[in-house]
Protein backbone atom coordinates (compact mmCIF):
# COMPACT_ATOMS: atom_id res chain seq x y z
CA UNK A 1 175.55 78.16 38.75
CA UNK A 2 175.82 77.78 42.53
CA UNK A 3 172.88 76.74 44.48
CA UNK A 4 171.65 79.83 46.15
CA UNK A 5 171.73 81.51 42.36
CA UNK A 6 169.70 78.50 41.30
CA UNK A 7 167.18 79.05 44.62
CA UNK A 8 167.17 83.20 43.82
CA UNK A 9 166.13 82.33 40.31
CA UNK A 10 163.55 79.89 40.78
CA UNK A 11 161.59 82.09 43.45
CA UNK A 12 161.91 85.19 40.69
CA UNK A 13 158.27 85.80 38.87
CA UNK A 14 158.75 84.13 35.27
CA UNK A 15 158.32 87.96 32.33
CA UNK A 16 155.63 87.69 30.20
CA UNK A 17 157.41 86.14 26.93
CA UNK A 18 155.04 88.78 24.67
CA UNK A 19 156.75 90.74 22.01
CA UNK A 20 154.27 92.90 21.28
CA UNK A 21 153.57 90.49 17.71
CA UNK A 22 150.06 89.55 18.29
CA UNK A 23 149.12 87.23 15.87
CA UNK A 24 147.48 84.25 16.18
CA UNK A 25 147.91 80.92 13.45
CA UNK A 26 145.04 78.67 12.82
CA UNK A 27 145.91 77.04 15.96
CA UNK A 28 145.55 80.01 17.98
CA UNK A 29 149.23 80.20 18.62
CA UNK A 30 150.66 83.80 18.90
CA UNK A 31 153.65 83.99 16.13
CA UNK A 32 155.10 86.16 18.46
CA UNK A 33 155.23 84.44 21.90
CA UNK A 34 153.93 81.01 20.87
CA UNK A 35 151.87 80.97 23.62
CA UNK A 36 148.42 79.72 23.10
CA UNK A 37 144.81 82.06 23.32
CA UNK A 38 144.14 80.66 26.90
CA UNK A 39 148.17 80.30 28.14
CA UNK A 40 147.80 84.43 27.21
CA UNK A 41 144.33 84.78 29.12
CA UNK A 42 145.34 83.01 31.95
CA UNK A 43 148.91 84.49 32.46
CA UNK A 44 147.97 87.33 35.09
CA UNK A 45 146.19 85.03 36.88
CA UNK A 46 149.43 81.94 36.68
CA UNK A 47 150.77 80.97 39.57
CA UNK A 48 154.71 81.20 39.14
CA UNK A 49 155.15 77.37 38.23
CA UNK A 50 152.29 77.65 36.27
CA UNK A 51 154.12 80.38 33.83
CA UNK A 52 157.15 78.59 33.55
CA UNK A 53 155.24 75.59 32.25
CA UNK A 54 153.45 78.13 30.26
CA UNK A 55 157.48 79.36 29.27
CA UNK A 56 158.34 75.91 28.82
CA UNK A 57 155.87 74.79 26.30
CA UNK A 58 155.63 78.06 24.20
CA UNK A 59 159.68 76.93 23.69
CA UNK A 60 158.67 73.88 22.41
CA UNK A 61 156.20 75.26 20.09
CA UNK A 62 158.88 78.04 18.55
CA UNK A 63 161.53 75.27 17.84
CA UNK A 64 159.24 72.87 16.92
CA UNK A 65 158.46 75.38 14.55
CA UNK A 66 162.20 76.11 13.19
CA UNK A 67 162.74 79.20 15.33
CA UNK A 68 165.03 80.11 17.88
CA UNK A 69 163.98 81.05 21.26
CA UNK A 70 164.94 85.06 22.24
């Protein structure tokens, strides 16, 4: 990827990883997004590193649980 496609794509606003699969495990971990009950509350108010740590760890979460990230 060349570096001003890099640059372009870091200063794009991180999409909301929900699938519309809102269920939360005992953990309060959506099985749809693997986000977290307060990563999900405080999403609108994220600033745009702040979502893609959000992004980031909700990845984690779905492989650490066997899945594959969409």
């Amino acid at each position: 990827m060349s570096d001003e496609k890099a640059a372009g794509k870091e200063n794009r606003e991180p999409s909301s990883p929900c699938i519309s699969v809102c269920l939360l495990n005992d953990e309060d971990v959506c099985l749809g997004c693997y986000r977290n009950a307060a990563e999900i509350t405080d999403w609108f108010m994220a600033t745009q590193e702040e979502k893609r740590d959000i992004l980031s760890r909700a990845r984690e979460r779905r492989l650490e649980d066997g899945g594959v990230w969409l």
